[in-house]
PDB file of N, CA and C in Angstrom:
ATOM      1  N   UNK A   1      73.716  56.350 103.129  1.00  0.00           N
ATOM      2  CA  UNK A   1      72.785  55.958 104.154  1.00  0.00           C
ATOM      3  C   UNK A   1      72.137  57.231 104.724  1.00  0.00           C
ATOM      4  N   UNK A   2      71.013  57.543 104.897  1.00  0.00           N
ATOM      5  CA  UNK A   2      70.095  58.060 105.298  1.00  0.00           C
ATOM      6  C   UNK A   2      70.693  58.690 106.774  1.00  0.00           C
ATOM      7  N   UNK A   3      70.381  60.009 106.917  1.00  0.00           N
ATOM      8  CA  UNK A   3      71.214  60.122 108.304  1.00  0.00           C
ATOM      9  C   UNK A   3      70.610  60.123 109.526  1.00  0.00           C
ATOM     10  N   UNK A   4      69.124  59.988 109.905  1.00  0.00           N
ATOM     11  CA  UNK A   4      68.256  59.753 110.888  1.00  0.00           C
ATOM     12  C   UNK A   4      68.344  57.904 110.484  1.00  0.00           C
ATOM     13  N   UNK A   5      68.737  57.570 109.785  1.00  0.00           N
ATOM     14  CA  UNK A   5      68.100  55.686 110.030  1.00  0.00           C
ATOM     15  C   UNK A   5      68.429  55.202 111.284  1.00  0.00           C
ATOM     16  N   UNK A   6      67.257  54.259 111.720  1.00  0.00           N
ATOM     17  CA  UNK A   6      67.913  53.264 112.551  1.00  0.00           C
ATOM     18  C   UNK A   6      67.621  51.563 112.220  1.00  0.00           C
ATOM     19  N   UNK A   7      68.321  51.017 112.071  1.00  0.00           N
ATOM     20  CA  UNK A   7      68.186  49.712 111.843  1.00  0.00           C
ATOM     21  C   UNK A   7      66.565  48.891 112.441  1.00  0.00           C
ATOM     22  N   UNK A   8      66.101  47.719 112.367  1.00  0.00           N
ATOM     23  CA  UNK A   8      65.257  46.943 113.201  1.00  0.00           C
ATOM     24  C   UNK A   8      66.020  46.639 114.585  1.00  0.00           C
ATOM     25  N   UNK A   9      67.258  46.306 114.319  1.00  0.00           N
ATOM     26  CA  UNK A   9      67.809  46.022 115.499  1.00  0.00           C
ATOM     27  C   UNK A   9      68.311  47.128 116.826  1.00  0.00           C
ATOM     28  N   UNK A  10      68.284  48.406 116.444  1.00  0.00           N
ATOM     29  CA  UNK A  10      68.581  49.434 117.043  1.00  0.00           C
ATOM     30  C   UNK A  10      66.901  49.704 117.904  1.00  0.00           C
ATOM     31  N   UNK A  11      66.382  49.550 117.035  1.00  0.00           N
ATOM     32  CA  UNK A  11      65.032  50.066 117.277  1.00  0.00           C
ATOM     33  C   UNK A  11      64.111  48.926 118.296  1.00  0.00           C
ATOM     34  N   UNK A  12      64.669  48.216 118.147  1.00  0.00           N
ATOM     35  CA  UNK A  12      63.902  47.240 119.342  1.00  0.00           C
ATOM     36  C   UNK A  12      65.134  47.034 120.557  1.00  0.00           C
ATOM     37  N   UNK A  13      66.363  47.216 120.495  1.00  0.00           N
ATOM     38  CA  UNK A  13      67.177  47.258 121.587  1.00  0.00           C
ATOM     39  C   UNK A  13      66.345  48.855 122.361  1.00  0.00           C
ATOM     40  N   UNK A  14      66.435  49.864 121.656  1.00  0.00           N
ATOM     41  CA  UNK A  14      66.119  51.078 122.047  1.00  0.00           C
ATOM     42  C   UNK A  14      64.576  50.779 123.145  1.00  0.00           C
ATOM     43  N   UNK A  15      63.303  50.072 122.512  1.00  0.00           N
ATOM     44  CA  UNK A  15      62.251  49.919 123.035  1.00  0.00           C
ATOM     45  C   UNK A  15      62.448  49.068 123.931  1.00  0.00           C
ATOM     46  N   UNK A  16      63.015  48.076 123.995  1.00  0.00           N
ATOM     47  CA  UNK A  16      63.581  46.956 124.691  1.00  0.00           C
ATOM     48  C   UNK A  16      64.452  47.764 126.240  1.00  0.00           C
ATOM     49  N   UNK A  17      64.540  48.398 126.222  1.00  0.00           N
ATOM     50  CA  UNK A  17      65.755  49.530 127.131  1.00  0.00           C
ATOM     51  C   UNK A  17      64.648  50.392 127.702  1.00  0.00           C
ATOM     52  N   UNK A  18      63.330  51.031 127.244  1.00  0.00           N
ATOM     53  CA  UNK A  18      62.561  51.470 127.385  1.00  0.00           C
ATOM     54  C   UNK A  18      61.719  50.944 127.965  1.00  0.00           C
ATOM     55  N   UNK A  19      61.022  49.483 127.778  1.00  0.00           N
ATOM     56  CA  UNK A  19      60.524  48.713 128.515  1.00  0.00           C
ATOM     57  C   UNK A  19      61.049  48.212 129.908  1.00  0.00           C
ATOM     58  N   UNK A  20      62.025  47.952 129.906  1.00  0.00           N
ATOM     59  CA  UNK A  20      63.155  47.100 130.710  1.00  0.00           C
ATOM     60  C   UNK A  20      64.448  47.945 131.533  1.00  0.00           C
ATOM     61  N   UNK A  21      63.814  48.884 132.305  1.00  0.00           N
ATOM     62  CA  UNK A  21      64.844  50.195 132.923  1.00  0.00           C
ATOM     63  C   UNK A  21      65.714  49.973 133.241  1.00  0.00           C
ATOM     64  N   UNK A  22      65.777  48.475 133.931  1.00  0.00           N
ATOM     65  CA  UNK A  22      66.543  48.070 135.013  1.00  0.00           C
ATOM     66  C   UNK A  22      67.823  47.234 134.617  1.00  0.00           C
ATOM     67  N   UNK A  23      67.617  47.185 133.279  1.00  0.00           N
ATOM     68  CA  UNK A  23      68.545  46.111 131.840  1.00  0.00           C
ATOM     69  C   UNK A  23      70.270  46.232 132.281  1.00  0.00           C
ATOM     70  N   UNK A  24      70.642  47.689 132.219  1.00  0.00           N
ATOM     71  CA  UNK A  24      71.644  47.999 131.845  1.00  0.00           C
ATOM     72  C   UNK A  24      72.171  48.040 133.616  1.00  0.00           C
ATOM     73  N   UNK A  25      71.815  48.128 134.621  1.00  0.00           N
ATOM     74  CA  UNK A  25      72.325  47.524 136.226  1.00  0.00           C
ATOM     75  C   UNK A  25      72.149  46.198 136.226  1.00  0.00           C
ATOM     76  N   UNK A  26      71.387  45.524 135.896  1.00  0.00           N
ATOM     77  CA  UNK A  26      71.470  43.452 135.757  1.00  0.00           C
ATOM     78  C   UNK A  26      72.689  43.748 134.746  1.00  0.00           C
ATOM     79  N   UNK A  27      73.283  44.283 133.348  1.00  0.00           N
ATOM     80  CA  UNK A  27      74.296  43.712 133.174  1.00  0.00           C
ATOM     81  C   UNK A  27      75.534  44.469 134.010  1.00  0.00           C
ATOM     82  N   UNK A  28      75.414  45.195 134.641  1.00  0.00           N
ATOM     83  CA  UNK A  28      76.376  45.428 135.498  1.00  0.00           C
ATOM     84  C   UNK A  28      76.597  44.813 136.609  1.00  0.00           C
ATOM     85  N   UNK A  29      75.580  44.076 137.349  1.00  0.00           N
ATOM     86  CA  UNK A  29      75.788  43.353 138.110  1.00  0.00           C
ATOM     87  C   UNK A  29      75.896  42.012 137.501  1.00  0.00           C
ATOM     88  N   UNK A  30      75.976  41.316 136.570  1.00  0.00           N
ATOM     89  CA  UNK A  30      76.097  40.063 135.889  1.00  0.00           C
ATOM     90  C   UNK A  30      77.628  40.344 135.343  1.00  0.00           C
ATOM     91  N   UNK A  31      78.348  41.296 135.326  1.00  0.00           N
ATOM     92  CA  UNK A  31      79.307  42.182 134.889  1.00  0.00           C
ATOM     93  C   UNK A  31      80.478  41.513 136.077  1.00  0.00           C
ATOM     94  N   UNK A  32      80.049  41.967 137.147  1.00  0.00           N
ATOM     95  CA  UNK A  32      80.777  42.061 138.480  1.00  0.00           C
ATOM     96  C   UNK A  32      81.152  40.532 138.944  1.00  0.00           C
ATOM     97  N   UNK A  33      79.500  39.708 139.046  1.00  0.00           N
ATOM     98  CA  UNK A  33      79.768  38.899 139.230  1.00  0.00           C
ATOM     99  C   UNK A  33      80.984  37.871 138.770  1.00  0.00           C
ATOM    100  N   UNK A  34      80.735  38.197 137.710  1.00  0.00           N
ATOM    101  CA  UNK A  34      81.367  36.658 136.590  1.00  0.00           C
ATOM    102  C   UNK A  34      82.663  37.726 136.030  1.00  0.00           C
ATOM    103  N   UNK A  35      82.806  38.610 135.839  1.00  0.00           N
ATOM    104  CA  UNK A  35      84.946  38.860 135.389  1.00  0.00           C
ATOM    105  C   UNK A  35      85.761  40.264 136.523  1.00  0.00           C
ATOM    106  N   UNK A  36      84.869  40.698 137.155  1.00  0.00           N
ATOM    107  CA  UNK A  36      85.578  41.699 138.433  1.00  0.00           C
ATOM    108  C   UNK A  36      85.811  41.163 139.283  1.00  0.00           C
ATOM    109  N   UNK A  37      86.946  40.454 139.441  1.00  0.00           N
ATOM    110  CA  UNK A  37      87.406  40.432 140.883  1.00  0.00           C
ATOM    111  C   UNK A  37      88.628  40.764 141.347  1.00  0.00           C
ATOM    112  N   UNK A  38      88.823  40.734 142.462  1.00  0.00           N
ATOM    113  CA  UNK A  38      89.710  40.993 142.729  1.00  0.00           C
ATOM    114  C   UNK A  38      91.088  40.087 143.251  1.00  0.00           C
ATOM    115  N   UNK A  39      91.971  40.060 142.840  1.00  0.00           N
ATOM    116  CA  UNK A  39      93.090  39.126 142.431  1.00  0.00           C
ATOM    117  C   UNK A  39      93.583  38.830 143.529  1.00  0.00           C
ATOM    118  N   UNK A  40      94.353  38.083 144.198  1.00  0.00           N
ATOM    119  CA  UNK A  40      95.601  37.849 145.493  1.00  0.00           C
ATOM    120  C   UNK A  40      96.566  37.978 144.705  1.00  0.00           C
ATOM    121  N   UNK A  41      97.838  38.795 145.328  1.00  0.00           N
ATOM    122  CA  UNK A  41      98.725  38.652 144.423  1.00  0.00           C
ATOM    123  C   UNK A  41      99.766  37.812 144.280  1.00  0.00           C
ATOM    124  N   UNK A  42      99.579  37.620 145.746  1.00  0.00           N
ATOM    125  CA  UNK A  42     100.621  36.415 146.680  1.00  0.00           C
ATOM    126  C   UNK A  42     100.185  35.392 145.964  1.00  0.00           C
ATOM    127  N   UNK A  43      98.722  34.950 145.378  1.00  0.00           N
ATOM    128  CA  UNK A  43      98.360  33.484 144.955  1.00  0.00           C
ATOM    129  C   UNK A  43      98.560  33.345 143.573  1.00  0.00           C
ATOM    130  N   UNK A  44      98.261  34.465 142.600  1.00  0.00           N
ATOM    131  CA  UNK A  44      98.496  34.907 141.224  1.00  0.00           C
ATOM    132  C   UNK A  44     100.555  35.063 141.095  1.00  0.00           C
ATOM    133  N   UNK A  45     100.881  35.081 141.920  1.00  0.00           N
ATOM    134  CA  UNK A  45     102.667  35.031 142.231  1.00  0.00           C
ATOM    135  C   UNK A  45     102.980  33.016 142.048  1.00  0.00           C
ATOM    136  N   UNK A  46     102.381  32.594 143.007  1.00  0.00           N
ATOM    137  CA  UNK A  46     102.535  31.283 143.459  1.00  0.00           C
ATOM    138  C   UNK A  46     101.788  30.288 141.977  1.00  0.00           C
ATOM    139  N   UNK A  47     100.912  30.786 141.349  1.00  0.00           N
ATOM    140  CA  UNK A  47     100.220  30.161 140.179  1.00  0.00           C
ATOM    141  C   UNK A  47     101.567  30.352 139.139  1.00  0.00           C
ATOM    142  N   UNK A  48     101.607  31.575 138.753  1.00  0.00           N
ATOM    143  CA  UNK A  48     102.621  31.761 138.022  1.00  0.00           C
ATOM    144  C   UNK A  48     104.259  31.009 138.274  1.00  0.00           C
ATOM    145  N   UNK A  49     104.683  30.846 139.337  1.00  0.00           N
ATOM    146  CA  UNK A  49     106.064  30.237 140.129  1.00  0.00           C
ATOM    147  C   UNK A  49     105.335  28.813 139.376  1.00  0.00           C
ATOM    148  N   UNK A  50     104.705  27.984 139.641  1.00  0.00           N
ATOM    149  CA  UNK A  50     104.170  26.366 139.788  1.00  0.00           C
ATOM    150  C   UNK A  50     104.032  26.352 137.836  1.00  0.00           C
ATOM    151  N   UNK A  51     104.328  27.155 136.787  1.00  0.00           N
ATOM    152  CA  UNK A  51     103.781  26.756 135.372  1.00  0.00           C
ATOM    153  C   UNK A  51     105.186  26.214 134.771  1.00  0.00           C
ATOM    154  N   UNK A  52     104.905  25.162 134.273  1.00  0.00           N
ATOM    155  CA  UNK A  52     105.869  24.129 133.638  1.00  0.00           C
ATOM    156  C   UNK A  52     105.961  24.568 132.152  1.00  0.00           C
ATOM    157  N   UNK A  53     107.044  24.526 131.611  1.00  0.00           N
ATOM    158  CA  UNK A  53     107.473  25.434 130.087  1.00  0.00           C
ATOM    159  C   UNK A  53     107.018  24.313 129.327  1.00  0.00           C
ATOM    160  N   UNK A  54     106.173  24.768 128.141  1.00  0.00           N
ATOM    161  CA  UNK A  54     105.847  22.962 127.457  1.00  0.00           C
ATOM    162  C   UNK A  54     107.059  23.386 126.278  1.00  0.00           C
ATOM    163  N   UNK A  55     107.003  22.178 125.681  1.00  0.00           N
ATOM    164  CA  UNK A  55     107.539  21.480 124.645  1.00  0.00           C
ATOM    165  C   UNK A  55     107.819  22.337 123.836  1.00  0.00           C
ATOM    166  N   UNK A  56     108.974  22.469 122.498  1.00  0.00           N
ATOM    167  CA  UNK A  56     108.469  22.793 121.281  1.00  0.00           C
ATOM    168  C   UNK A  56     107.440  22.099 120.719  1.00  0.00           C
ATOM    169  N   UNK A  57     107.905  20.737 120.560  1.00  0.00           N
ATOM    170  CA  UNK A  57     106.573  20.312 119.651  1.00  0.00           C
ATOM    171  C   UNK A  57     106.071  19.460 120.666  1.00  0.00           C
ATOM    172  N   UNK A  58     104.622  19.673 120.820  1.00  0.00           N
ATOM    173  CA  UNK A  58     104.229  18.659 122.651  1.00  0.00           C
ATOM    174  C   UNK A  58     103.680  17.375 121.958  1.00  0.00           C
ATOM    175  N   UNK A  59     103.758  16.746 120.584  1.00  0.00           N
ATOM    176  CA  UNK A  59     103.308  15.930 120.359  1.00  0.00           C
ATOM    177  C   UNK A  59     104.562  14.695 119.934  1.00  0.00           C
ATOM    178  N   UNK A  60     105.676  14.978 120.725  1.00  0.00           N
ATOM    179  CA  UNK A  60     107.163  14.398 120.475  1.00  0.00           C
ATOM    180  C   UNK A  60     107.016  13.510 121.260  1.00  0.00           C
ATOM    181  N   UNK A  61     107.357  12.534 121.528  1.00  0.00           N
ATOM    182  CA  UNK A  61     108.027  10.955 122.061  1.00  0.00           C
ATOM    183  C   UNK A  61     109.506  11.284 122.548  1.00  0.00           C
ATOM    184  N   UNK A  62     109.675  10.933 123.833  1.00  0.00           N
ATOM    185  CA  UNK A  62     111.240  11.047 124.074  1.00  0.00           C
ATOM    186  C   UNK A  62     111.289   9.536 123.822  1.00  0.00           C
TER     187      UNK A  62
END
């Protein structure tokens, strides 16, 4: 492979990033929103205490 190549897809993310300054803070803030948060531990304690052990096989008939 050629050692300057860049794909079609490199090359329009690249212009795309160039056009669009602000790209890479929207996914940081789309980032934050939706999987950073911050945990309780007292409630993440109490979730964990309340989980019921399943089955070997959960599709058994007593």
């Amino acid at each position: 492979m050629a050692r300057h190549y860049e794909s079609e897809i490199t090359q329009f993310l690249n212009q795309y990033k160039r056009e669009h300054a602000d790209t890479e803070q929207r996914q940081r803030e789309g980032r934050a929103r939706l999987w950073d948060k911050n945990l309780d531990p007292e409630l993440l304690e109490n979730y964990r205490a309340g989980r019921v052990c399943q089955r070997p096989y959960v599709y058994q008939t007593d």
